[in-house]
N, C-alpha and C. Protein backbone atom coordinates (compact mmCIF):
# COMPACT_ATOMS: atom_id res chain seq x y z
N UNK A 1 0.82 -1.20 0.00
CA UNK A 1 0.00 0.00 0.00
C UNK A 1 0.86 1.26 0.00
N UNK A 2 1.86 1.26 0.86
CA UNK A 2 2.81 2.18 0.92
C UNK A 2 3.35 2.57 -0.58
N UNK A 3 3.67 1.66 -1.28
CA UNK A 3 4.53 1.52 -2.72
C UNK A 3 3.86 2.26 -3.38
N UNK A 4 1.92 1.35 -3.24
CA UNK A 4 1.09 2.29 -4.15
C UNK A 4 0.82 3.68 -3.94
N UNK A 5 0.63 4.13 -2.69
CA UNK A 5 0.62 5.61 -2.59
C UNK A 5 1.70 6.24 -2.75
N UNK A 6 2.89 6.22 -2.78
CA UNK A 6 4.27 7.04 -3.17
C UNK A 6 4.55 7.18 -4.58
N UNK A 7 4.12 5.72 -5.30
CA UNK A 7 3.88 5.82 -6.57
C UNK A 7 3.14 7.23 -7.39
N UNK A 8 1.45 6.99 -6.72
CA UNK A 8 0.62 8.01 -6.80
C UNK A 8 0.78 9.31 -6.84
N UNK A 9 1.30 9.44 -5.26
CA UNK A 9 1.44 11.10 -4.92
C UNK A 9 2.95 11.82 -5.79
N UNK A 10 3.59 10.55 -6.10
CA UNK A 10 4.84 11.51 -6.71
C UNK A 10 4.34 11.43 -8.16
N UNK A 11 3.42 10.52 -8.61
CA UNK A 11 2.95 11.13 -10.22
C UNK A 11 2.18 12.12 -10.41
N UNK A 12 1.34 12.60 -9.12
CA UNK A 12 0.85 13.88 -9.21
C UNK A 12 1.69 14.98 -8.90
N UNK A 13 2.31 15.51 -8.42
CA UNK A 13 3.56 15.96 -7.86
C UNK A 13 4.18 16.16 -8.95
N UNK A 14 4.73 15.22 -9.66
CA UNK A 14 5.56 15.30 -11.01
C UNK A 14 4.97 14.79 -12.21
N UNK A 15 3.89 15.56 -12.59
CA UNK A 15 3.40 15.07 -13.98
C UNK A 15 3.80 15.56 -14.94
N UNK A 16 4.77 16.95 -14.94
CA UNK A 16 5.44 17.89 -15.83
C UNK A 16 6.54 17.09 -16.45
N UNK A 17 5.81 16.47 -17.71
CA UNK A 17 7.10 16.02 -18.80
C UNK A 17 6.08 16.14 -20.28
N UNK A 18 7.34 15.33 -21.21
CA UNK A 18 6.39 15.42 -22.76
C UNK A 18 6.10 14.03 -23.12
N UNK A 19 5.65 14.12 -24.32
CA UNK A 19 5.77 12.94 -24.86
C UNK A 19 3.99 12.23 -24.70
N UNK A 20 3.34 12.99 -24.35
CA UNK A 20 2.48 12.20 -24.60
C UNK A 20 0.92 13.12 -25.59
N UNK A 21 0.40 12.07 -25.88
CA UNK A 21 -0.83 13.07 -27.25
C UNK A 21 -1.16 13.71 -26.55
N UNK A 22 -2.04 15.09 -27.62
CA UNK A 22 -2.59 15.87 -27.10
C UNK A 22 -3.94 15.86 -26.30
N UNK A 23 -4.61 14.91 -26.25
CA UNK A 23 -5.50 14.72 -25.14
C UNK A 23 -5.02 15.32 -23.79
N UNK A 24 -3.95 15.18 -23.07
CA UNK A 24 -3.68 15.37 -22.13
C UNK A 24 -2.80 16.85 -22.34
N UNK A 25 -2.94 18.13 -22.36
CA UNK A 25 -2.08 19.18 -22.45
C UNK A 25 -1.05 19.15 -21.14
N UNK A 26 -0.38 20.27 -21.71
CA UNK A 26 1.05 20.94 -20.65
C UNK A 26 1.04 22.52 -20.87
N UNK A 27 1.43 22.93 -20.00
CA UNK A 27 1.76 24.39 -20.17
C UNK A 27 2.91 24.77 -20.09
N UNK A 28 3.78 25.29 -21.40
CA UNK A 28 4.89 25.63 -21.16
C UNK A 28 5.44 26.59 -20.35
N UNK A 29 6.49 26.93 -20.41
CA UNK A 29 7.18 28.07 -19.29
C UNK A 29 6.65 29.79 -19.57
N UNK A 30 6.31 29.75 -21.01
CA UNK A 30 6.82 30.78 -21.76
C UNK A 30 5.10 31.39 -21.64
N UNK A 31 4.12 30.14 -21.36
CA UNK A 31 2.46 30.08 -21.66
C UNK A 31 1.53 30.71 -20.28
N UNK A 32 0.49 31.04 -20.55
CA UNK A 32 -0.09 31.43 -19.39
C UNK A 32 -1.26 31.03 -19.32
N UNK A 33 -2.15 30.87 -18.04
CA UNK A 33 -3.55 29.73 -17.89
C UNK A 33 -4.44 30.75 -18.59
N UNK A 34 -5.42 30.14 -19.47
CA UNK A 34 -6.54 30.47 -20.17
C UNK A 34 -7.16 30.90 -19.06
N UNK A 35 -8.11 31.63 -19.77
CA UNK A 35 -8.86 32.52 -18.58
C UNK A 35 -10.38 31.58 -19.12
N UNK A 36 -11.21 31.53 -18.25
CA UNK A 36 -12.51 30.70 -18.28
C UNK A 36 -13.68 31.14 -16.98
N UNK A 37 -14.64 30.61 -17.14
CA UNK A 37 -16.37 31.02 -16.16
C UNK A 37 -16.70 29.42 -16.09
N UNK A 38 -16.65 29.53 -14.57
CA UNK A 38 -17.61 28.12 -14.22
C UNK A 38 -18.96 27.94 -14.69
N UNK A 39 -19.72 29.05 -15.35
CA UNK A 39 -20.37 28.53 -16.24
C UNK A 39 -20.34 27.53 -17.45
N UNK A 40 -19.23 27.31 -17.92
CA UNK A 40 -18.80 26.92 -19.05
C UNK A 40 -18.33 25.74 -18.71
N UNK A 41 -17.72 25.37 -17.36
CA UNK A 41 -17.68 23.74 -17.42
C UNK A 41 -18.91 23.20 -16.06
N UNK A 42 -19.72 24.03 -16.11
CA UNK A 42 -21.10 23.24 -15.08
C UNK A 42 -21.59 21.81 -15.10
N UNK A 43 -21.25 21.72 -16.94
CA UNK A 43 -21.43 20.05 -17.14
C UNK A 43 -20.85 19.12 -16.20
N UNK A 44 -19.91 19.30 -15.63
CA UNK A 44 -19.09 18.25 -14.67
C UNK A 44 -19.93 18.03 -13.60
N UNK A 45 -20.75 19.06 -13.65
CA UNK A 45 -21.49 18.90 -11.80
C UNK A 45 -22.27 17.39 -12.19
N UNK A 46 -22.55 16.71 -11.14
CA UNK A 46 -23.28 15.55 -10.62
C UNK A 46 -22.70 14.63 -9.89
N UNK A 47 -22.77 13.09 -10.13
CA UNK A 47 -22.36 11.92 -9.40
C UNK A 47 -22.18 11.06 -10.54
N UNK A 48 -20.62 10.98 -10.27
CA UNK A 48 -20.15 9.94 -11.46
C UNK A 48 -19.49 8.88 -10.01
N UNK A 49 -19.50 7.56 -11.24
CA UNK A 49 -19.27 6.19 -10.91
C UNK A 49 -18.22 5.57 -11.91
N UNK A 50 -17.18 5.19 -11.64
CA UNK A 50 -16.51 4.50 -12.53
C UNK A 50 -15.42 3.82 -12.28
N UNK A 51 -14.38 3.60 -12.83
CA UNK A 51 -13.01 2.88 -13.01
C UNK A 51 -12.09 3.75 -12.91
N UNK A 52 -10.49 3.04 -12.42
CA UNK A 52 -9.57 4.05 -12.69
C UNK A 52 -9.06 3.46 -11.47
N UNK A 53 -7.19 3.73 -11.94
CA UNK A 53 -5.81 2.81 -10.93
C UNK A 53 -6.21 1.53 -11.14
N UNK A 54 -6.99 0.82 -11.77
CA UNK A 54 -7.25 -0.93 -11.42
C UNK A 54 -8.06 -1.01 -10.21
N UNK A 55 -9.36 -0.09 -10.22
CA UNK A 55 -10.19 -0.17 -8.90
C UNK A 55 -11.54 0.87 -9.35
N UNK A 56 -11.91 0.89 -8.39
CA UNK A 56 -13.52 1.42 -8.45
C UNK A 56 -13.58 3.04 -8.14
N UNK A 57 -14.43 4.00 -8.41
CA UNK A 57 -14.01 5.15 -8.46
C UNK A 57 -15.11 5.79 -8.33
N UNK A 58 -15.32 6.96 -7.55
CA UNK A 58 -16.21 7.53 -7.43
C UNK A 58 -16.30 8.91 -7.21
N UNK A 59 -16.58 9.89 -7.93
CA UNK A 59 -16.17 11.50 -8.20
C UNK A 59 -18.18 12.32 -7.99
N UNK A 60 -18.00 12.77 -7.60
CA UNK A 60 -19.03 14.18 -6.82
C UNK A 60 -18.97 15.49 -7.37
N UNK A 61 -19.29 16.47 -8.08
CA UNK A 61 -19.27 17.92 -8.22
C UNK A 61 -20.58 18.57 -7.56
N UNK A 62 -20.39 19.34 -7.41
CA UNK A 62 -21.28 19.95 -6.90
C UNK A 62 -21.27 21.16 -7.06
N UNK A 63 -23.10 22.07 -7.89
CA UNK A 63 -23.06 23.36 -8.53
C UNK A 63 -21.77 24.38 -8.16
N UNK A 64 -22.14 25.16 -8.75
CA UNK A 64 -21.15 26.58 -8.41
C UNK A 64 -21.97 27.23 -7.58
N UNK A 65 -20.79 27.96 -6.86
CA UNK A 65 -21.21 28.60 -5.59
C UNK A 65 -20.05 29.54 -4.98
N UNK A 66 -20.20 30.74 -4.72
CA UNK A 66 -19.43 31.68 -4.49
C UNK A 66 -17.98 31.67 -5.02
N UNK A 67 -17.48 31.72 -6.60
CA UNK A 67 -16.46 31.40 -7.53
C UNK A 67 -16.05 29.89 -7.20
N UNK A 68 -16.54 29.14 -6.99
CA UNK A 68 -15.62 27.71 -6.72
C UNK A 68 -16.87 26.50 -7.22
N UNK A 69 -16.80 25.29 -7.42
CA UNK A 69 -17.58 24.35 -7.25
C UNK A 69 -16.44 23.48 -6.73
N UNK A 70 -17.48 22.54 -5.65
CA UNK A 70 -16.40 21.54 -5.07
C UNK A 70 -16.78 20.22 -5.54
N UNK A 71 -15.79 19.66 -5.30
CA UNK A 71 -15.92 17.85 -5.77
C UNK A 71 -15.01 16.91 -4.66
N UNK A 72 -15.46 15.92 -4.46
CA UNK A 72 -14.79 14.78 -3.60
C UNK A 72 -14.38 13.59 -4.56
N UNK A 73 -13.64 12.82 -4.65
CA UNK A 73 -12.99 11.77 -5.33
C UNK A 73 -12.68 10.45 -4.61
N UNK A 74 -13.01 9.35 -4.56
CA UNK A 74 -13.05 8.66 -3.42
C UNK A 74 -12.37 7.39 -4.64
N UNK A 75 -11.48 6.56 -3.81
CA UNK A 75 -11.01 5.56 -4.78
C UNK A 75 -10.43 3.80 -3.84
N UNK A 76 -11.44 2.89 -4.14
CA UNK A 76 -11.64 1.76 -3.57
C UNK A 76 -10.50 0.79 -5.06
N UNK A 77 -10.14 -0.10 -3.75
CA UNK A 77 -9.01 -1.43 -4.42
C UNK A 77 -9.52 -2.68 -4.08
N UNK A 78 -9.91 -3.79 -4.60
CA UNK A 78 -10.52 -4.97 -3.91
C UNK A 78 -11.59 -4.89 -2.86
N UNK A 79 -12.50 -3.69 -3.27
CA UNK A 79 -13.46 -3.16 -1.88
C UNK A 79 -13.02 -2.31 -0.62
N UNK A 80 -11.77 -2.02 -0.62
CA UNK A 80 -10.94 -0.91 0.32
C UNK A 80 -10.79 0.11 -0.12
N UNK A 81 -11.40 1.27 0.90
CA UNK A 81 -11.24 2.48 0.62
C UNK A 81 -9.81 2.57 0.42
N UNK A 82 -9.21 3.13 -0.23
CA UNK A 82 -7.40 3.70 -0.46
C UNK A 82 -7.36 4.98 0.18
N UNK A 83 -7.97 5.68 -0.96
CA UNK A 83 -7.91 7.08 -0.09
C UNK A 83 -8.67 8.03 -1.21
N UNK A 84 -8.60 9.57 -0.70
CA UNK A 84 -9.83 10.49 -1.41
C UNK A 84 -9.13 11.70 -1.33
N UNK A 85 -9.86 12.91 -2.10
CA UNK A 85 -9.49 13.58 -2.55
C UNK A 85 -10.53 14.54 -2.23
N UNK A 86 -10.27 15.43 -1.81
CA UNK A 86 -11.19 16.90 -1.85
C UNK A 86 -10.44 17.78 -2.93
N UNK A 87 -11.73 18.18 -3.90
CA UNK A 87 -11.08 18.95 -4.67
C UNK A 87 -12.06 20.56 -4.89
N UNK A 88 -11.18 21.37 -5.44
CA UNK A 88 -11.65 22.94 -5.56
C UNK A 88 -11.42 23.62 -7.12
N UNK A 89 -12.42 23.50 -7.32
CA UNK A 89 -12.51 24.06 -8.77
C UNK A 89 -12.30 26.08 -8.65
N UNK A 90 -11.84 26.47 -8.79
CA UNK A 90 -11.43 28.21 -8.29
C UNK A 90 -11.81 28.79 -9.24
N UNK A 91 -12.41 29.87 -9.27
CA UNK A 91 -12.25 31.02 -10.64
C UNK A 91 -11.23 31.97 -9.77
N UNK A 92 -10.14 31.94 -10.44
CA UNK A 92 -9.04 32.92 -9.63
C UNK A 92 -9.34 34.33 -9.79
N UNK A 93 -8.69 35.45 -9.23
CA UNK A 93 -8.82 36.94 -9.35
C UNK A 93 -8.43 37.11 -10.75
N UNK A 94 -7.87 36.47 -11.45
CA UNK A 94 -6.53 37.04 -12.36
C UNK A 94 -8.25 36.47 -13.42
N UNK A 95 -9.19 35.73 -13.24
CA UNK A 95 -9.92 34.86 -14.21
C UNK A 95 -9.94 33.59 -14.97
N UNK A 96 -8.18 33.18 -14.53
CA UNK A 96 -8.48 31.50 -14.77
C UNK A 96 -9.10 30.71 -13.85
N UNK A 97 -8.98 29.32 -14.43
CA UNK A 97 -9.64 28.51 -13.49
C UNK A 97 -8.69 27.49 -13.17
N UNK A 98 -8.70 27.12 -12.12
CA UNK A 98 -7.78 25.87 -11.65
C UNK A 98 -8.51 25.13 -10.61
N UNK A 99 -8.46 23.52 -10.41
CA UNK A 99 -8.78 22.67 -9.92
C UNK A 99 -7.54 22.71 -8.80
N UNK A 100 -7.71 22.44 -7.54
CA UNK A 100 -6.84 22.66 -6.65
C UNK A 100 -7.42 21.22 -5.59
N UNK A 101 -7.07 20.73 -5.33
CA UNK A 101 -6.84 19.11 -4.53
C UNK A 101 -6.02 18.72 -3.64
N UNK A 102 -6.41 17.99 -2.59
CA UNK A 102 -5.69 17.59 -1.44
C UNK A 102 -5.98 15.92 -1.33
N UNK A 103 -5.31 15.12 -1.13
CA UNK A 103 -5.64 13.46 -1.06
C UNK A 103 -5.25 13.53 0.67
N UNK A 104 -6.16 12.33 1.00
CA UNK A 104 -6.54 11.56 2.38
C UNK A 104 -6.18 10.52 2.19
N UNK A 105 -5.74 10.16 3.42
CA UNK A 105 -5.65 8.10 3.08
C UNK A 105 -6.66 7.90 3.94
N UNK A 106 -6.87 6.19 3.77
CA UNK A 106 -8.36 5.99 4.20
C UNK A 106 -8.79 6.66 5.23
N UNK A 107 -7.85 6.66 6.75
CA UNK A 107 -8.10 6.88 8.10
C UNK A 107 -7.49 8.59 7.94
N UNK A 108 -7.95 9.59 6.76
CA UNK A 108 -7.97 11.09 7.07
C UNK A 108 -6.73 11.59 7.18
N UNK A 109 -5.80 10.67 6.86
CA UNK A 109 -4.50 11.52 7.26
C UNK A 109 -4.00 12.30 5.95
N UNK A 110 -3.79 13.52 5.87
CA UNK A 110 -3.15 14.01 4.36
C UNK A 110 -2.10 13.62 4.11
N UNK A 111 -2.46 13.82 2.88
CA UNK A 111 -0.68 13.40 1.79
C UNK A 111 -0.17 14.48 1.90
N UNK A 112 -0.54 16.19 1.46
CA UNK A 112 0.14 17.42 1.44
C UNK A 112 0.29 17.82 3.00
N UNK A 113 0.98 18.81 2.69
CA UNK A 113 1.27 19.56 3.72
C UNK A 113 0.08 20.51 3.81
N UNK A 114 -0.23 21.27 5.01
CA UNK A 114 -1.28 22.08 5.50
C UNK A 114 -1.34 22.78 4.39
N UNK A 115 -0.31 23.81 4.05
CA UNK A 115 -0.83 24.33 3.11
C UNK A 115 -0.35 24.27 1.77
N UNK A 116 -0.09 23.21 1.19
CA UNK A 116 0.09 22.62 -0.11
C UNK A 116 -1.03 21.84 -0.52
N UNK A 117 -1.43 22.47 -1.55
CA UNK A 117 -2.27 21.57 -2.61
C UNK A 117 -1.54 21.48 -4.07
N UNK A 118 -2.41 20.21 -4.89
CA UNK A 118 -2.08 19.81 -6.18
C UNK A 118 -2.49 20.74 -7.04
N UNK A 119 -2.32 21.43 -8.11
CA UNK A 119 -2.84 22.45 -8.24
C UNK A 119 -2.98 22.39 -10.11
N UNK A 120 -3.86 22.06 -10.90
CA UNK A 120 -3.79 21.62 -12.20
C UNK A 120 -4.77 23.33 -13.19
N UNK A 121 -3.72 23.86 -13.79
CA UNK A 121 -4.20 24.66 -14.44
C UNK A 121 -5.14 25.03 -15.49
N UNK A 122 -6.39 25.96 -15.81
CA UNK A 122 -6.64 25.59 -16.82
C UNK A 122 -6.09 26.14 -17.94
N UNK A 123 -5.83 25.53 -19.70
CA UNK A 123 -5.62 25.27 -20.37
C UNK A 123 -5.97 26.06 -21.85
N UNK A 124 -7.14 25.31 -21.88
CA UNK A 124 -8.18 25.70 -22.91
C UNK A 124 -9.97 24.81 -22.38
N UNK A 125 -10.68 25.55 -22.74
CA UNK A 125 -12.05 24.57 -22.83
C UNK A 125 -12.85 24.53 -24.59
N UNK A 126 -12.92 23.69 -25.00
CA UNK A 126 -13.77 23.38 -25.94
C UNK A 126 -14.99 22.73 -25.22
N UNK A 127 -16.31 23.28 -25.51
CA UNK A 127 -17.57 22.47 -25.47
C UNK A 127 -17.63 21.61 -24.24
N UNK A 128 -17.37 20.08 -24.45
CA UNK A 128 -17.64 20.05 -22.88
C UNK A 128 -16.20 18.70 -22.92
N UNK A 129 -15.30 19.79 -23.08
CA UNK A 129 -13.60 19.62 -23.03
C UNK A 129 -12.94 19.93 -21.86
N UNK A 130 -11.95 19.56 -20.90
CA UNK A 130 -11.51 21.06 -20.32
C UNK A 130 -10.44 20.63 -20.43
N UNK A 131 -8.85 21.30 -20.81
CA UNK A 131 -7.50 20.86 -20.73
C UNK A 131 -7.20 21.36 -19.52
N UNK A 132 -6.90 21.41 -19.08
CA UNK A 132 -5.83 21.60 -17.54
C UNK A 132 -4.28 21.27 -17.73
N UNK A 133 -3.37 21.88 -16.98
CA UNK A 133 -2.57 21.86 -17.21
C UNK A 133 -1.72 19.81 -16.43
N UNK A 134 -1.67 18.71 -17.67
CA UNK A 134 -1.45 17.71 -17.17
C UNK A 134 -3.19 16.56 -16.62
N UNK A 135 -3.91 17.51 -17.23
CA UNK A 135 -5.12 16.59 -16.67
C UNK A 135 -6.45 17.29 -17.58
N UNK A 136 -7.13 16.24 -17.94
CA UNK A 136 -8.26 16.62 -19.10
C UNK A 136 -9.36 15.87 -18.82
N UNK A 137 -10.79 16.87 -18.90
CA UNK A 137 -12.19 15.87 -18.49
C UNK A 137 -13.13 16.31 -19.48
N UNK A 138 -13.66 14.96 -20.11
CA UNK A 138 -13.84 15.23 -21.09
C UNK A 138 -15.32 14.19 -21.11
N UNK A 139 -16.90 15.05 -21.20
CA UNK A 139 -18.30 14.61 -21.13
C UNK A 139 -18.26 14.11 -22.77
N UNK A 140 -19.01 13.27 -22.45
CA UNK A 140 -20.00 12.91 -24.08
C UNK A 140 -20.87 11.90 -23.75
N UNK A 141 -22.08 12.64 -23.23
CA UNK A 141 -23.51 12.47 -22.71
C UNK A 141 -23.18 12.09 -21.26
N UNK A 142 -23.39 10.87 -20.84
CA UNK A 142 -23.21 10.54 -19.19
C UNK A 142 -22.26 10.02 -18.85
N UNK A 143 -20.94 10.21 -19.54
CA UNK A 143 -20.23 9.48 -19.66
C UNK A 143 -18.70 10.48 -19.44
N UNK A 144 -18.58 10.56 -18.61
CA UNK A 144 -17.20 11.35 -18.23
C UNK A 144 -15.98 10.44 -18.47
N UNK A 145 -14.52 11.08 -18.73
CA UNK A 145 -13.53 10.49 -19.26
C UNK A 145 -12.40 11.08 -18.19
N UNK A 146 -11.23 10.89 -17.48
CA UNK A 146 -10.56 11.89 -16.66
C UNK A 146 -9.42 11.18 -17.68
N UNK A 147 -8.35 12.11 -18.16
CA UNK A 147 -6.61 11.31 -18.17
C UNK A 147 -5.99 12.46 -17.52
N UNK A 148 -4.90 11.57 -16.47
CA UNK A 148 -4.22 12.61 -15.77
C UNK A 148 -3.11 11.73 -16.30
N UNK A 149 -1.81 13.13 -16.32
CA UNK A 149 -0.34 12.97 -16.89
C UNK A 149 0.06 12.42 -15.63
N UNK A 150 0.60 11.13 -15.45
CA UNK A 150 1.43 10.29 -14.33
C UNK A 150 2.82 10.35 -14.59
N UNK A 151 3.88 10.19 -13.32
CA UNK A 151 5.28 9.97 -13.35
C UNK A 151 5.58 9.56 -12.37
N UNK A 152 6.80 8.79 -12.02
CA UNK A 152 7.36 8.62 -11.58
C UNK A 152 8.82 7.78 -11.25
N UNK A 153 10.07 7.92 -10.59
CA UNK A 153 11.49 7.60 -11.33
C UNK A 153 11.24 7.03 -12.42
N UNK A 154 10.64 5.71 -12.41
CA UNK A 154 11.05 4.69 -13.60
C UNK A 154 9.99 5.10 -14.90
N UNK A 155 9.44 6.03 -14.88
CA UNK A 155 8.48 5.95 -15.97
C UNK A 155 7.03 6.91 -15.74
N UNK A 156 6.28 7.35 -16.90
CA UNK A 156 5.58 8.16 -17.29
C UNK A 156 4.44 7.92 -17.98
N UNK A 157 3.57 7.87 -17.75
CA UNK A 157 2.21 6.95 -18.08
C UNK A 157 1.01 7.88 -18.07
N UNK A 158 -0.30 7.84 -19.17
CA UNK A 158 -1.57 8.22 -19.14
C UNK A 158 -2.13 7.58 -18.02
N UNK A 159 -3.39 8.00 -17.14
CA UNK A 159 -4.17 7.56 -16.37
C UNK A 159 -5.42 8.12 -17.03
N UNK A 160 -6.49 6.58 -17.22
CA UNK A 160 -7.27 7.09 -17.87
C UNK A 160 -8.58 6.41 -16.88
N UNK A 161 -9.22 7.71 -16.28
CA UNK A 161 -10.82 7.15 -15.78
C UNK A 161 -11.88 7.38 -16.28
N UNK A 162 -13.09 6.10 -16.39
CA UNK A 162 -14.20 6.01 -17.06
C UNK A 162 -15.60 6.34 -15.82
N UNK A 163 -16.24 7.51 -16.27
CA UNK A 163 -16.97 7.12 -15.18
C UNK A 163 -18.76 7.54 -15.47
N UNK A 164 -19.59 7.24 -15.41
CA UNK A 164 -20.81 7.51 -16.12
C UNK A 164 -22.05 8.03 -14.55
N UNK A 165 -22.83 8.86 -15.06
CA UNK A 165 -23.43 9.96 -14.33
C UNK A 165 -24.24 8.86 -13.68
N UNK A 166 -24.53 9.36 -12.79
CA UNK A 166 -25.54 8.13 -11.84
C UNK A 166 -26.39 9.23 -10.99
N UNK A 167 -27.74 8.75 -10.34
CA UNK A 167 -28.09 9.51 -9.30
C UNK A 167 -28.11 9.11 -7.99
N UNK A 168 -27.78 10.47 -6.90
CA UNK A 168 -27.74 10.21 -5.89
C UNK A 168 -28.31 8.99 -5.01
């Protein structure tokens, strides 16, 4: 378990490399975050169910509400909680948007530091696209898609989750 979470947290941590299609964007040095309105990705709000790491997966949005919508991420292995994710969708001052995230292991303990979060930029949005900087979610009907850019020492890998709208 240990292996698998160090694995994890250092591919989020270090997802900044190349080499992989453009499904998944990067932002170069030289580039700056698209500016965007949580109107424009509202589609994400609901209760998705799906796959993803080789386990069961379960992601939450919830409307917009005073510049932010929030989401929880919860991720089971053989029926064991692993661990979860509180996440913060921001409309910043400046007008981009960034998804900002903290992971739990099962029993609440954080992976970051108090005040470190994961912090994935946005990109560009097409329709009901969103690039982020290293991470892309992508609707077509009830059917949500996540790939986040993974790394770590030995190697660099797509993560791709399937997850379809369900109700509460």
């Amino acid at each position: 378990m240990k292996k698998y979470t160090y694995l994890l947290l250092t591919g989020l941590l270090y997802f900044y490399s190349n080499g992989f299609a453009q499904e998944v964007l990067q932002l170069k040095d030289s580039e700056v975050a698209d500016k965007g309105k949580l109107s424009d990705i509202a589609w994400l709000t609901g209760n998705w169910k799906g796959t993803g790491l080789g386990g069961t997966c379960d992601e939450l949005w919830m409307p917009a509400g005073d510049s932010s919508m929030q989401g929880i991420f919860r991720f089971y292995e053989k029926g064991r909680l692993q661990f979860t994710e509180y996440m913060n969708l921001t409309q910043e001052n400046d007008g981009t948007l960034s998804v900002k995230l903290k992971h739990f292991s099962a029993d609440l303990s954080p992976w970051e530091e108090k005040e470190d979060w994961t912090i994935f930029k946005l990109i560009k949005l097409e329709n009901q696209t969103a690039y982020f900087n290293g991470m892309t979610y992508h609707r077509i009907k009830n059917k949500l898609v996540i790939k986040l850019r993974m790394h770590n020492k030995e190697k660099e890998w797509l993560e791709e989750f399937v997850f379809y709208k369900k109700k509460l």
